[in-house]
N, C-alpha and C. Protein backbone atom coordinates (compact mmCIF):
# COMPACT_ATOMS: atom_id res chain seq x y z
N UNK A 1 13.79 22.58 37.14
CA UNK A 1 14.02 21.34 37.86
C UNK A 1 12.79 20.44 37.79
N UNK A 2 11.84 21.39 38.16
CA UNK A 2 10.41 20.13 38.27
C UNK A 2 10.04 19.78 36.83
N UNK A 3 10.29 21.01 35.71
CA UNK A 3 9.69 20.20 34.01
C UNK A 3 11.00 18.88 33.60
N UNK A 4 11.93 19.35 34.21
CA UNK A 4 13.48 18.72 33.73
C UNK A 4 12.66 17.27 34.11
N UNK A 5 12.47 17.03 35.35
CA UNK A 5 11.88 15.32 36.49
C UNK A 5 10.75 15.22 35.45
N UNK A 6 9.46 16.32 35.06
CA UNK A 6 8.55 15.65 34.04
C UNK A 6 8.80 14.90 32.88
N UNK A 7 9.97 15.82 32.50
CA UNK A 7 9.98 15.22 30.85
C UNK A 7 10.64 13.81 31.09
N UNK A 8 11.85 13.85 32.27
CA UNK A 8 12.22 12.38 32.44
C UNK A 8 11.18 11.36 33.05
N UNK A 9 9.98 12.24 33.30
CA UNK A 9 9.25 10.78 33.58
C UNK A 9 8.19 10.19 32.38
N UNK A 10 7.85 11.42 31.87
CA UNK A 10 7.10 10.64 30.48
C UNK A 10 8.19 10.15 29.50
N UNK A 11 9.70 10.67 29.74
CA UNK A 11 10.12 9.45 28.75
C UNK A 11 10.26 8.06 29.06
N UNK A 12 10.33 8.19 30.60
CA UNK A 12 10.35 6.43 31.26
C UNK A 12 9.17 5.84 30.66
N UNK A 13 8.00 6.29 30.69
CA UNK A 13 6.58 6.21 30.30
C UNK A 13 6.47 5.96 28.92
N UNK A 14 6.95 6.29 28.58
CA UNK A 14 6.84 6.25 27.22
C UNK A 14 7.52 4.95 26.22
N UNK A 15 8.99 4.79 26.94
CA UNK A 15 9.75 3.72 26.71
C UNK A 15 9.09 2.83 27.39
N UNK A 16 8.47 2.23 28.41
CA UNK A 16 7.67 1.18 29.31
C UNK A 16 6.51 0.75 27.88
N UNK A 17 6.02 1.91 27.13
CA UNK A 17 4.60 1.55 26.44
C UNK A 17 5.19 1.29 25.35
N UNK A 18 6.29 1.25 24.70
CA UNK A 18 7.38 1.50 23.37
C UNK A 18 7.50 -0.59 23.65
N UNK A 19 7.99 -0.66 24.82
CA UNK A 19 8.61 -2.28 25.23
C UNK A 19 7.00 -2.94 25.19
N UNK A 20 6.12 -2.25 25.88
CA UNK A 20 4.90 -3.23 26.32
C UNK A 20 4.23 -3.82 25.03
N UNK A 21 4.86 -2.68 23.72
CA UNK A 21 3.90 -2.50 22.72
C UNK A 21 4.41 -3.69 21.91
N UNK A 22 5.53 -3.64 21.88
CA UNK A 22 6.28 -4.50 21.00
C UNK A 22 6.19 -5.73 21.58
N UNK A 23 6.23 -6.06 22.97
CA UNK A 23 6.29 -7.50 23.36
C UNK A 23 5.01 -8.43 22.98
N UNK A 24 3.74 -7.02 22.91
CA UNK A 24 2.74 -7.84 22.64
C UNK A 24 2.27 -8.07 21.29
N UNK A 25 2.99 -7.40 20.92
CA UNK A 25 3.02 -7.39 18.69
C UNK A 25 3.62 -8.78 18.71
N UNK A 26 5.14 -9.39 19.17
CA UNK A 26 5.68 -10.29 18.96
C UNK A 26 4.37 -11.46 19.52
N UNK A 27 4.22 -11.55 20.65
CA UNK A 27 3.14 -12.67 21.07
C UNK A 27 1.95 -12.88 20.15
N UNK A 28 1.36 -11.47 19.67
CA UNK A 28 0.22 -11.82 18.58
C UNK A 28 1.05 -12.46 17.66
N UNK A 29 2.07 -12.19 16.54
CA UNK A 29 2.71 -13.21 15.48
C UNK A 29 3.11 -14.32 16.06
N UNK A 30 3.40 -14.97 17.57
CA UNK A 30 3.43 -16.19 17.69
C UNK A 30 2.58 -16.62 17.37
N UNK A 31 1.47 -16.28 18.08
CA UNK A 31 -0.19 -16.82 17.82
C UNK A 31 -0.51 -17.02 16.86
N UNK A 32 -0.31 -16.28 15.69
CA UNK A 32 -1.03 -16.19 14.53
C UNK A 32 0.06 -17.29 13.13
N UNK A 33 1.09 -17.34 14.09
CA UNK A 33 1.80 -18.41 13.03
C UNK A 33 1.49 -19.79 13.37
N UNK A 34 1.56 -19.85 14.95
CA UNK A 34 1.05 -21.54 15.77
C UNK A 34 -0.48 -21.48 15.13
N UNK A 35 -1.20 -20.94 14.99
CA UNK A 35 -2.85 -21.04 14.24
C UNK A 35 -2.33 -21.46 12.70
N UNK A 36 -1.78 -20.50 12.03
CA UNK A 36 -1.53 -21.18 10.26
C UNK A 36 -0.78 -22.31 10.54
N UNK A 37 0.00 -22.78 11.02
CA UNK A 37 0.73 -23.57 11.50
C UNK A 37 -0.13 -25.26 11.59
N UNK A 38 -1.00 -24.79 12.44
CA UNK A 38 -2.46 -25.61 12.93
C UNK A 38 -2.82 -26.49 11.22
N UNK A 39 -3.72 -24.88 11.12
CA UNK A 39 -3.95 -25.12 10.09
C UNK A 39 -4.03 -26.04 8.57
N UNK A 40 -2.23 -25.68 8.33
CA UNK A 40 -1.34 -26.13 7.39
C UNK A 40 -1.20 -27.90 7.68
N UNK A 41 -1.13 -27.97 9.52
CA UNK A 41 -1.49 -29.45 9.47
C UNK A 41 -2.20 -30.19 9.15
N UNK A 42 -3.64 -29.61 9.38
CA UNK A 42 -5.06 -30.21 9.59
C UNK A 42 -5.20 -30.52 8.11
N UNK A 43 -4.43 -29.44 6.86
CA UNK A 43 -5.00 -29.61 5.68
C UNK A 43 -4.09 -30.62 4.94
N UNK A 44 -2.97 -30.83 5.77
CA UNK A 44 -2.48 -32.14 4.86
C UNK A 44 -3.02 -33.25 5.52
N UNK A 45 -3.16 -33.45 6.62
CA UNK A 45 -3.55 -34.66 7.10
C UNK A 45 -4.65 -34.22 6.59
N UNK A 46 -5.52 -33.63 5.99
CA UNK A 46 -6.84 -34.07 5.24
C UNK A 46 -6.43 -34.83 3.74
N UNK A 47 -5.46 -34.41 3.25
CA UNK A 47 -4.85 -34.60 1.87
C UNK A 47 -5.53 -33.56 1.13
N UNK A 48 -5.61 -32.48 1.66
CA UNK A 48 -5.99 -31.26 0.91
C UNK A 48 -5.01 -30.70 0.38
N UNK A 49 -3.81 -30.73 0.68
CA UNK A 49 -2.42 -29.72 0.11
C UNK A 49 -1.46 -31.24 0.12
N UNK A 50 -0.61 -31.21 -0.73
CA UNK A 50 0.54 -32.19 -0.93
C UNK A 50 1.71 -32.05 0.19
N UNK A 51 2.15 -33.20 0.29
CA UNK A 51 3.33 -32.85 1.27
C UNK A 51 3.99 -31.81 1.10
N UNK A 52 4.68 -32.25 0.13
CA UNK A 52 5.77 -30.95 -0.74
C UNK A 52 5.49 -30.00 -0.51
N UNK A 53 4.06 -29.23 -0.64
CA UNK A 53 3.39 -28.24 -0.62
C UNK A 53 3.52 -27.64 1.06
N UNK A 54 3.10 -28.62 1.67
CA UNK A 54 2.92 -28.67 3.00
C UNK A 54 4.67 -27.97 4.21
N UNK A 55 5.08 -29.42 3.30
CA UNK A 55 6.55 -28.50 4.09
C UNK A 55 7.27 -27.37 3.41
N UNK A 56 6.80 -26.75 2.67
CA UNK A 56 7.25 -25.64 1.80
C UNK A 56 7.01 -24.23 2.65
N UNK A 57 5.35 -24.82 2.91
CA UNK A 57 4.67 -23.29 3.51
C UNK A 57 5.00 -23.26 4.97
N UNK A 58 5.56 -24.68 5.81
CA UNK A 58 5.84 -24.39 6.84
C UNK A 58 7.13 -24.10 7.29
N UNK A 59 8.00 -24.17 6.06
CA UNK A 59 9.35 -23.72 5.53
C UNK A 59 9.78 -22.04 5.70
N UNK A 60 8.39 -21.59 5.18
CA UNK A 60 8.23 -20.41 4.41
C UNK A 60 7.84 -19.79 6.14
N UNK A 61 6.68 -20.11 6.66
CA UNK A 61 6.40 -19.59 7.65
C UNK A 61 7.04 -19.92 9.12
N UNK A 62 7.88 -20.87 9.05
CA UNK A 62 9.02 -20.64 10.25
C UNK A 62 10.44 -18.96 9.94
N UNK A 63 10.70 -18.86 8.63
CA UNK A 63 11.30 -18.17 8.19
C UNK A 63 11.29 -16.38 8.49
N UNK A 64 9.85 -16.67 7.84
CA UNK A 64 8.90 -15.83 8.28
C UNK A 64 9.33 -15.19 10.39
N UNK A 65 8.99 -16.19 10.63
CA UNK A 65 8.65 -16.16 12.30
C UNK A 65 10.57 -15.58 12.26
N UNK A 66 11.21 -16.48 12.34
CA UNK A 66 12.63 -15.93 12.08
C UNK A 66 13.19 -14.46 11.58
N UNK A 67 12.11 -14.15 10.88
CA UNK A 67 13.02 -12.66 10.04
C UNK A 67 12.33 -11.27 11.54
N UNK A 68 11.51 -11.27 12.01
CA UNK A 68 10.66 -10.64 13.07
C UNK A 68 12.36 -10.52 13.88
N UNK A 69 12.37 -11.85 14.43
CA UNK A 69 13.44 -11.82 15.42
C UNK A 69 15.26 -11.92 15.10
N UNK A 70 14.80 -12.18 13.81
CA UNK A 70 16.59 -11.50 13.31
C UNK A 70 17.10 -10.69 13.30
N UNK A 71 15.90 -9.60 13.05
CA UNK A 71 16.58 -8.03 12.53
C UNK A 71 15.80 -7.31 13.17
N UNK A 72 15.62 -8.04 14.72
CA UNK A 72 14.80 -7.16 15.88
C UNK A 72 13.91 -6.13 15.36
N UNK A 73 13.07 -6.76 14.56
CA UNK A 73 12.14 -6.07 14.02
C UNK A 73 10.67 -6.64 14.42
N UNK A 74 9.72 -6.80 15.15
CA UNK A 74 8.77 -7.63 15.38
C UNK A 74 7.68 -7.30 14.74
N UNK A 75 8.11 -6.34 13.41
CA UNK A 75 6.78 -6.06 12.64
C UNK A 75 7.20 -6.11 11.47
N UNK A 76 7.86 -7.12 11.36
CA UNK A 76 8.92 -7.20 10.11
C UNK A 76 7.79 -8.66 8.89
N UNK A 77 7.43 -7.97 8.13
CA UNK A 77 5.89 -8.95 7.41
C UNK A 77 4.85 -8.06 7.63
N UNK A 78 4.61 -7.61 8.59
CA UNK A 78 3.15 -6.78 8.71
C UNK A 78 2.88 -5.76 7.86
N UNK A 79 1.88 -5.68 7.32
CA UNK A 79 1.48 -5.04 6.13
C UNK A 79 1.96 -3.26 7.07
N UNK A 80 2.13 -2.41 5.92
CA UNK A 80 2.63 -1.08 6.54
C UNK A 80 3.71 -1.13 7.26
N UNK A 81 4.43 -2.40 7.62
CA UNK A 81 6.28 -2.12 8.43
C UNK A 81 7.20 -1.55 7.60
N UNK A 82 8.46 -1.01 7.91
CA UNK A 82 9.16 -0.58 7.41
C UNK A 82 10.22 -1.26 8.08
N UNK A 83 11.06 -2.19 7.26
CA UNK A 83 12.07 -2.80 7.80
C UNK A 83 13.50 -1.30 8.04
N UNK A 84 14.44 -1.72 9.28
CA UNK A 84 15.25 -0.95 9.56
C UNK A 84 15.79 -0.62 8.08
N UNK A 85 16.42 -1.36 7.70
CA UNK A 85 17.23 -1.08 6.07
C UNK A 85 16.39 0.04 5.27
N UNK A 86 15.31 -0.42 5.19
CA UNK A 86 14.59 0.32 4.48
C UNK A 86 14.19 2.37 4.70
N UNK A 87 14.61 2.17 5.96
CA UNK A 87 14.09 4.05 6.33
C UNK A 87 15.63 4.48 6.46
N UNK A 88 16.44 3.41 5.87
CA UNK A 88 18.06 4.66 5.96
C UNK A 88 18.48 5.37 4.57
């Protein structure tokens, strides 16, 4: 009875750090796309990259931000992920 209540409480525990982990993976790739994002502005309004160029990569990196939350994957781009499709 009392290991039966342990194991159900480190799995609550466990799922709490499983959610905490992932919510804060997703918030770092907000961050880090609103920064290239930044970025990608600053360098056309310098006329460092061509328009074309410009809305291509921010084309590319909204898409990007999109595929994370399509296929409820929030590590979906990160070097070492394994998209769901991929481990069946």
């Amino acid at each position: 009875m009392i290991a039966e209540q342990l194991q159900q409480n480190r799995s609550r525990e466990r799922a709490k750090a499983v959610k905490f982990s992932r919510e804060q993976v997703e918030q770092s790739r907000k961050i880090v796309h609103d920064v290239q994002a930044l970025e990608l502005e600053r360098l056309a309004a310098l006329g460092q990259i061509p328009p074309a160029e410009y809305k291509a990569r921010i084309v590319a990196l909204e898409e990007d931000a999109d595929e994370g939350t399509r296929h409820d994957n929030p590590y979906q781009g990160w070097y070492g992920s394994v998209d769901r499709a991929e481990r069946r």
